[in-house]
N, C-alpha and C. Protein backbone atom coordinates (compact mmCIF):
# COMPACT_ATOMS: atom_id res chain seq x y z
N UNK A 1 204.72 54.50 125.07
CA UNK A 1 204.88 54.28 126.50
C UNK A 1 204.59 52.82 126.86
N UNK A 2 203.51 52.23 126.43
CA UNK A 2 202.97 50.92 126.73
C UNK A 2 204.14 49.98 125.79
N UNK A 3 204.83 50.00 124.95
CA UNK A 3 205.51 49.17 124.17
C UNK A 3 206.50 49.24 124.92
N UNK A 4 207.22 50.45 125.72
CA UNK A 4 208.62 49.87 126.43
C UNK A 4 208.00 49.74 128.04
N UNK A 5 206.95 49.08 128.59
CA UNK A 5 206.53 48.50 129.26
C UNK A 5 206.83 47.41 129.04
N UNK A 6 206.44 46.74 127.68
CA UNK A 6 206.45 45.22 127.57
C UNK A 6 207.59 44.67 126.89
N UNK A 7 208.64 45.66 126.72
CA UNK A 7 210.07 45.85 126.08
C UNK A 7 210.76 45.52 127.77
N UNK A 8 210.20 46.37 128.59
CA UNK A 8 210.86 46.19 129.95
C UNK A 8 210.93 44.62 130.51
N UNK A 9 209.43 44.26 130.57
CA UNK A 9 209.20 42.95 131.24
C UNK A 9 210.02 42.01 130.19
N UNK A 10 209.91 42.36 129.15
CA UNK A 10 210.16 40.63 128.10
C UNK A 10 211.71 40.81 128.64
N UNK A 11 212.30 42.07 128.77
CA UNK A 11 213.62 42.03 129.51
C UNK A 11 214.46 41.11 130.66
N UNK A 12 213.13 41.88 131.42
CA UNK A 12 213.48 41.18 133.27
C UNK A 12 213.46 39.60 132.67
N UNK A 13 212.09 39.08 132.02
CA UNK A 13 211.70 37.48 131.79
C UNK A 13 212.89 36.82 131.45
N UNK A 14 213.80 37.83 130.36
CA UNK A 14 214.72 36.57 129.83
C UNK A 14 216.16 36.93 130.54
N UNK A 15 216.29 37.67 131.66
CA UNK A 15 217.27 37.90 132.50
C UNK A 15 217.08 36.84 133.84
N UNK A 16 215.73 36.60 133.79
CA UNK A 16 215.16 35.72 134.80
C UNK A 16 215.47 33.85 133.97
N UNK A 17 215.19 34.11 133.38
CA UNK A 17 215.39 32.84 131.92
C UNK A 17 216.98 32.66 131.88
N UNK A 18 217.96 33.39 131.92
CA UNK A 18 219.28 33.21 132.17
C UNK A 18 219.59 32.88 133.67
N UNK A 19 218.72 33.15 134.26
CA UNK A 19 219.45 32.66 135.90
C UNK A 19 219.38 30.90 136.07
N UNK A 20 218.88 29.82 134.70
CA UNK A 20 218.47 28.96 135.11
C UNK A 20 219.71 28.05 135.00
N UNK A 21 220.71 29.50 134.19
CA UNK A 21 221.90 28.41 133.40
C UNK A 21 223.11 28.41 134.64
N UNK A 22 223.06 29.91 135.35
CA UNK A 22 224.30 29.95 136.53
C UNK A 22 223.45 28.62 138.06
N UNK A 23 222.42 28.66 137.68
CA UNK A 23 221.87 27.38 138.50
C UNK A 23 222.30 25.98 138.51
N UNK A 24 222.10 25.94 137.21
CA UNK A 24 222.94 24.45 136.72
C UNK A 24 224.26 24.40 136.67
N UNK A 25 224.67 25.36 136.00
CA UNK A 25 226.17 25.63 136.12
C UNK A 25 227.00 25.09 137.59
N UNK A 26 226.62 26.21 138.42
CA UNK A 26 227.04 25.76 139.90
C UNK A 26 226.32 24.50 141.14
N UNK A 27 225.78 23.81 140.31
CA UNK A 27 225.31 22.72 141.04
C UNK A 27 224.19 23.14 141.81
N UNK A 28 223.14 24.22 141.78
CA UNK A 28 222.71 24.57 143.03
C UNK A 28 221.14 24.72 142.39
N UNK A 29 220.76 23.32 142.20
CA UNK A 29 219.38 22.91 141.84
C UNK A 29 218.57 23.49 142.63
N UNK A 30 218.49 23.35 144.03
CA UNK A 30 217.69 23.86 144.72
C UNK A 30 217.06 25.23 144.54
N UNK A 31 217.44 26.31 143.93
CA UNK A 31 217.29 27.42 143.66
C UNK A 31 216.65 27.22 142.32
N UNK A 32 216.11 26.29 141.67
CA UNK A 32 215.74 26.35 140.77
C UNK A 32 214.06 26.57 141.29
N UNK A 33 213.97 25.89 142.38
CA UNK A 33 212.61 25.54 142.38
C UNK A 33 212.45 26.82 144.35
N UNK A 34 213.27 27.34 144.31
CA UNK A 34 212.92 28.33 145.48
C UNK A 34 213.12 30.23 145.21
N UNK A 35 214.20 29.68 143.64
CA UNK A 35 213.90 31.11 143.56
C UNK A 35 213.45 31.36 142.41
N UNK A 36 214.07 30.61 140.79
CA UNK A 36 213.65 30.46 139.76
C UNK A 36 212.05 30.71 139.18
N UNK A 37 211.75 29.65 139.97
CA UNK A 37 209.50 29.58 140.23
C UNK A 37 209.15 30.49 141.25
N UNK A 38 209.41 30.98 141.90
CA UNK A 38 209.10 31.69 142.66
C UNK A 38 209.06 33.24 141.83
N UNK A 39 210.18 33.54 141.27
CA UNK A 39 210.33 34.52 140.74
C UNK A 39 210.07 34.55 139.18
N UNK A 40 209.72 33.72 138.46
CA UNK A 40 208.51 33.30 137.36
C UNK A 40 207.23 33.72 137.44
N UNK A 41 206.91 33.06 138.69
CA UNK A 41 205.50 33.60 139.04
C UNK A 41 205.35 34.55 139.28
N UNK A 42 205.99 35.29 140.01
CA UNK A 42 205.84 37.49 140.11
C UNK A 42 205.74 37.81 139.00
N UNK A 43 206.86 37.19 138.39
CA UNK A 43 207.02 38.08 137.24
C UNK A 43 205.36 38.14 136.24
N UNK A 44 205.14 36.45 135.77
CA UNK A 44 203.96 36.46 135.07
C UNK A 44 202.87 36.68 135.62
N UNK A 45 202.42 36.75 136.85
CA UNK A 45 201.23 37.05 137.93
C UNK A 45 201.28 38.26 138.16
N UNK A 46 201.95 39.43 137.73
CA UNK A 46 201.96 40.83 138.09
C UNK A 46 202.19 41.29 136.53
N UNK A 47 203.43 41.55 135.99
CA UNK A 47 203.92 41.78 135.34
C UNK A 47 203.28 41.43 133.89
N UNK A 48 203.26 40.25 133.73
CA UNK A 48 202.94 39.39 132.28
C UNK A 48 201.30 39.69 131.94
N UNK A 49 201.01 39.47 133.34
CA UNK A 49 199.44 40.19 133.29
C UNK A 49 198.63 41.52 132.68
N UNK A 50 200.30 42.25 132.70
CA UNK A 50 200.09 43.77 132.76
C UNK A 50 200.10 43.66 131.22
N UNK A 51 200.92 42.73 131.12
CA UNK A 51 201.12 42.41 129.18
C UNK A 51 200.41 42.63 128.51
N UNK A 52 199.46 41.38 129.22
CA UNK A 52 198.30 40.69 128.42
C UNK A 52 197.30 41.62 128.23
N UNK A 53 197.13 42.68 129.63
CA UNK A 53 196.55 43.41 129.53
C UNK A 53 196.42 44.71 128.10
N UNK A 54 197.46 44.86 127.99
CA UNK A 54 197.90 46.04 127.07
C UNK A 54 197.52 45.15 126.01
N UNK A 55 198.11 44.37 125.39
CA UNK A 55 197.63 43.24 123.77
C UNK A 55 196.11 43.50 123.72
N UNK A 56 195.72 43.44 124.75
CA UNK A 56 194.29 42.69 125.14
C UNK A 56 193.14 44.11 124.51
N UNK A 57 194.26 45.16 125.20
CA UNK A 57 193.51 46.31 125.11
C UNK A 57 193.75 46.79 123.23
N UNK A 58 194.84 46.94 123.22
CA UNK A 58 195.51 47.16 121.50
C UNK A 58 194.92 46.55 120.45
N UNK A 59 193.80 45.36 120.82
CA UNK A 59 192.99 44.55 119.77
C UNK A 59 191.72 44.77 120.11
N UNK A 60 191.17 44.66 121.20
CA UNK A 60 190.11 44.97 121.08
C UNK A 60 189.44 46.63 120.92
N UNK A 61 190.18 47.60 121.27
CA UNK A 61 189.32 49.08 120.77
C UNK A 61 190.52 50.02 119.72
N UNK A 62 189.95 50.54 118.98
CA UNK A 62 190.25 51.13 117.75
C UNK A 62 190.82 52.19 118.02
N UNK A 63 191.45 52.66 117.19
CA UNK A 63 191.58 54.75 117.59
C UNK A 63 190.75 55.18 117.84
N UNK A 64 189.50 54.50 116.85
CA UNK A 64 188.19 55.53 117.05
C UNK A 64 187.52 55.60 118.35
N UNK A 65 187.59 53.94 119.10
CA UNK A 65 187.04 53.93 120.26
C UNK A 65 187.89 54.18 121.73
N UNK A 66 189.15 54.57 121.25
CA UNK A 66 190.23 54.93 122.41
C UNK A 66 189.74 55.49 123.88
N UNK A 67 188.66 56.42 122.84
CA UNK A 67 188.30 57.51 124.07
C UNK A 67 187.09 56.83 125.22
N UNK A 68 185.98 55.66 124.49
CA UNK A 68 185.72 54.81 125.64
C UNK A 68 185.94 53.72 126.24
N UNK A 69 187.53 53.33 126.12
CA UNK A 69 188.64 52.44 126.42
C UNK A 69 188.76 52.40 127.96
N UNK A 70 188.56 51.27 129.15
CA UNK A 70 188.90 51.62 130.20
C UNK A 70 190.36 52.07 130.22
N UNK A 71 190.61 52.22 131.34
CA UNK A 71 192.46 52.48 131.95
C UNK A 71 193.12 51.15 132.42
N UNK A 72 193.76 51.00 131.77
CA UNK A 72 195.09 49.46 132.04
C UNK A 72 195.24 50.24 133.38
N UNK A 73 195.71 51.57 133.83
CA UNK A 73 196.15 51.90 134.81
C UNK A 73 195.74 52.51 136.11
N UNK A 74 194.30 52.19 136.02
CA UNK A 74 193.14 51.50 137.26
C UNK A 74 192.49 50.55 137.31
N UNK A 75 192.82 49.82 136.25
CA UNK A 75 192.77 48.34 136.36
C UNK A 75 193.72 47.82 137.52
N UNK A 76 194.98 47.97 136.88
CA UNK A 76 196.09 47.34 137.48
C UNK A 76 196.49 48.11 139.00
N UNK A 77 195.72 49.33 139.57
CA UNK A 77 195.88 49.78 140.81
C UNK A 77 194.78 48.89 141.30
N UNK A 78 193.65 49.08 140.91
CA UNK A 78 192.80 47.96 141.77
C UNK A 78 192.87 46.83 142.08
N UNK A 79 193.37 46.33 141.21
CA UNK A 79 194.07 44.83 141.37
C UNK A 79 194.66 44.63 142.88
N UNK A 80 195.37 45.40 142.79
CA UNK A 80 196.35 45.21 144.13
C UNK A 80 195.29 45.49 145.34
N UNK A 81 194.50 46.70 144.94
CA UNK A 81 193.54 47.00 146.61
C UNK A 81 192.46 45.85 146.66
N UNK A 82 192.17 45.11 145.56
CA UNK A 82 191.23 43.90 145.82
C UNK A 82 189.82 44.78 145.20
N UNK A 83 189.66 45.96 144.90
CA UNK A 83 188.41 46.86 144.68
C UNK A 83 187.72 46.67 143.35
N UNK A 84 187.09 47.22 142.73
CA UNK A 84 186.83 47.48 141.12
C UNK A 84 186.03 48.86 141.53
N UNK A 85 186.28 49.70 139.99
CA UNK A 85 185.94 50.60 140.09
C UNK A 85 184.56 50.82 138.61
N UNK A 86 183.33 51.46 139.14
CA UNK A 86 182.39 51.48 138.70
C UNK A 86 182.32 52.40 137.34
N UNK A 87 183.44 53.57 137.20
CA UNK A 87 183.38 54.25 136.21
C UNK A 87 184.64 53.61 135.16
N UNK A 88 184.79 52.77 135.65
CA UNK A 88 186.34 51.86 134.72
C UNK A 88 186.00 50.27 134.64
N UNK A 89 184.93 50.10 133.28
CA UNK A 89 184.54 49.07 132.83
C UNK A 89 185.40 48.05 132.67
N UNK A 90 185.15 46.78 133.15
CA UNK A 90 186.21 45.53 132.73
C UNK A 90 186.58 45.37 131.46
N UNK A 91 188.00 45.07 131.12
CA UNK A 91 188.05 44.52 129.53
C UNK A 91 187.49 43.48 129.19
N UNK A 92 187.18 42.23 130.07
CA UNK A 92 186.88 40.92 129.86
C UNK A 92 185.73 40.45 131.17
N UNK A 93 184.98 39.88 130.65
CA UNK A 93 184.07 39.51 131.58
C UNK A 93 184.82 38.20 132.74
N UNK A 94 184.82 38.07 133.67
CA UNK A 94 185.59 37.64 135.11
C UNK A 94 186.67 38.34 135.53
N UNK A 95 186.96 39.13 135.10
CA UNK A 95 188.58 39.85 134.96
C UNK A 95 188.79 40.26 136.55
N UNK A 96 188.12 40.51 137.69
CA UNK A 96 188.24 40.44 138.85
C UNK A 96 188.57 39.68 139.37
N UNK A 97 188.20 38.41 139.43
CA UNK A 97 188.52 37.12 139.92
C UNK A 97 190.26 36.42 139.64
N UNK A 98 190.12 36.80 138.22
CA UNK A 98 191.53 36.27 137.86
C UNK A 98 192.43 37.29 138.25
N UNK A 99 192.50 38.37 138.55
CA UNK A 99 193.04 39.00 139.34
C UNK A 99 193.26 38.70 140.22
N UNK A 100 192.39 38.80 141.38
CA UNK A 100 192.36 38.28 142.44
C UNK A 100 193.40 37.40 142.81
N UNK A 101 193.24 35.93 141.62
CA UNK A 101 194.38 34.73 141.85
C UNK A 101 195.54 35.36 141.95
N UNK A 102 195.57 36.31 140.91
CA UNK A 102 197.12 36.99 140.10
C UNK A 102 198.06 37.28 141.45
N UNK A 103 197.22 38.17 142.19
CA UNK A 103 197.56 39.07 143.17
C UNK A 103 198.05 37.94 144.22
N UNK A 104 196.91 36.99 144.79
CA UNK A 104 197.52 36.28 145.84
C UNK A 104 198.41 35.52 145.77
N UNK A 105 198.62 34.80 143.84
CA UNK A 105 199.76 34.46 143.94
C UNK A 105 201.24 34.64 143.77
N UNK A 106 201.34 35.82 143.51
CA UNK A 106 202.23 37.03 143.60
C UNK A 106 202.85 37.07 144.89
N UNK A 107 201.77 37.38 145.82
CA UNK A 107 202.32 37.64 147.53
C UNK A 107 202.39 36.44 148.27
N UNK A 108 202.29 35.66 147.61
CA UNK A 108 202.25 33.85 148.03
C UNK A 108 204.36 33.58 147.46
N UNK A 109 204.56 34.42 146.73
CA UNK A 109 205.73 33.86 146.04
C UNK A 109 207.23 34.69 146.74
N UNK A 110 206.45 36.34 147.14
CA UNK A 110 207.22 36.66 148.11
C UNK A 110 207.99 36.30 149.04
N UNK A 111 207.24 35.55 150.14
CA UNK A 111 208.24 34.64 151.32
C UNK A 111 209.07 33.74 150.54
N UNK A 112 208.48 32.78 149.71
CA UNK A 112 209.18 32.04 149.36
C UNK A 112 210.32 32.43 148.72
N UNK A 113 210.86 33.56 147.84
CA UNK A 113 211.65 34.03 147.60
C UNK A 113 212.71 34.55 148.83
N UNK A 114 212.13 35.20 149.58
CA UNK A 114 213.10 35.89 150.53
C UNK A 114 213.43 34.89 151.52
N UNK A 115 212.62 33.19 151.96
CA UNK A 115 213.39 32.89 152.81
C UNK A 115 213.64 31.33 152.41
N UNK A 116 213.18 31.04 151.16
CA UNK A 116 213.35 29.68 150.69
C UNK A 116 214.63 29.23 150.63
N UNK A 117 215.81 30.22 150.21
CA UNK A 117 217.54 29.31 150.11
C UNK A 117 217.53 29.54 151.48
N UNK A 118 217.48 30.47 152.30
CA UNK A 118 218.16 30.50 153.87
C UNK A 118 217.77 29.88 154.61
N UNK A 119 216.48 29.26 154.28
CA UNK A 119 215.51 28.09 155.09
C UNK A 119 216.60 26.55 154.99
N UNK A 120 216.37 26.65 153.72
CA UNK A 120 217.12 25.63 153.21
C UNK A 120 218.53 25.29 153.21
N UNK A 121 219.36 26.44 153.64
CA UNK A 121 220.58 26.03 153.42
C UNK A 121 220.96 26.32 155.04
């Protein structure tokens, strides 16, 4: 389940990684830097995170220790509510904080996506 998670994203990344060529192609630089980066950053500030997360988890606990493994998948709900949860130990010591960034700059990249070419053009 967790491998075509990161089968999914490495997907979107290099579908996102091809939009840089119909950019150049059609002259329309501007979109490099309003939707291109914009939509880089979701992707790796939400998404890539979720990656790192899973690697992160796949090396550090064993089969044997599976069973006192937090959840990638109240990790990554809390993330979004800004919370932590007391029975779902951090994988990494600060791991709230960098969240935190993850998240705001995620919803920081939103507007800019939805109104950066129409602003602009």
């Amino acid at each position: 389940m967790k491998m075509s998670v990161v089968l999914g994203i490495v997907h979107m990344g290099f579908g996102v990684v091809l939009g840089i060529f119909n950019h150049v192609h059609f002259r329309q630089r501007h979109r490099l830097v309003l939707e291109f980066l914009p939509e880089v950053v979701f992707l790796l500030a939400l998404f890539g995170y979720l990656v790192f997360l899973i690697f992160y988890k796949w090396i550090k606990f064993s089969a044997a220790d599976s069973r006192f493994a937090p959840s990638i998948l109240i990790h990554f709900i809390d993330m979004f509510l800004f919370t932590s949860n007391a029975d779902n130990l951090p994988l990494y010591r600060g791991q709230v904080p960098v969240q935190m960034v993850l998240v705001v700059l995620a919803l920081a990249s939103g507007p800019v996506l939805l109104l950066g070419t129409p602003l602009y053009l």
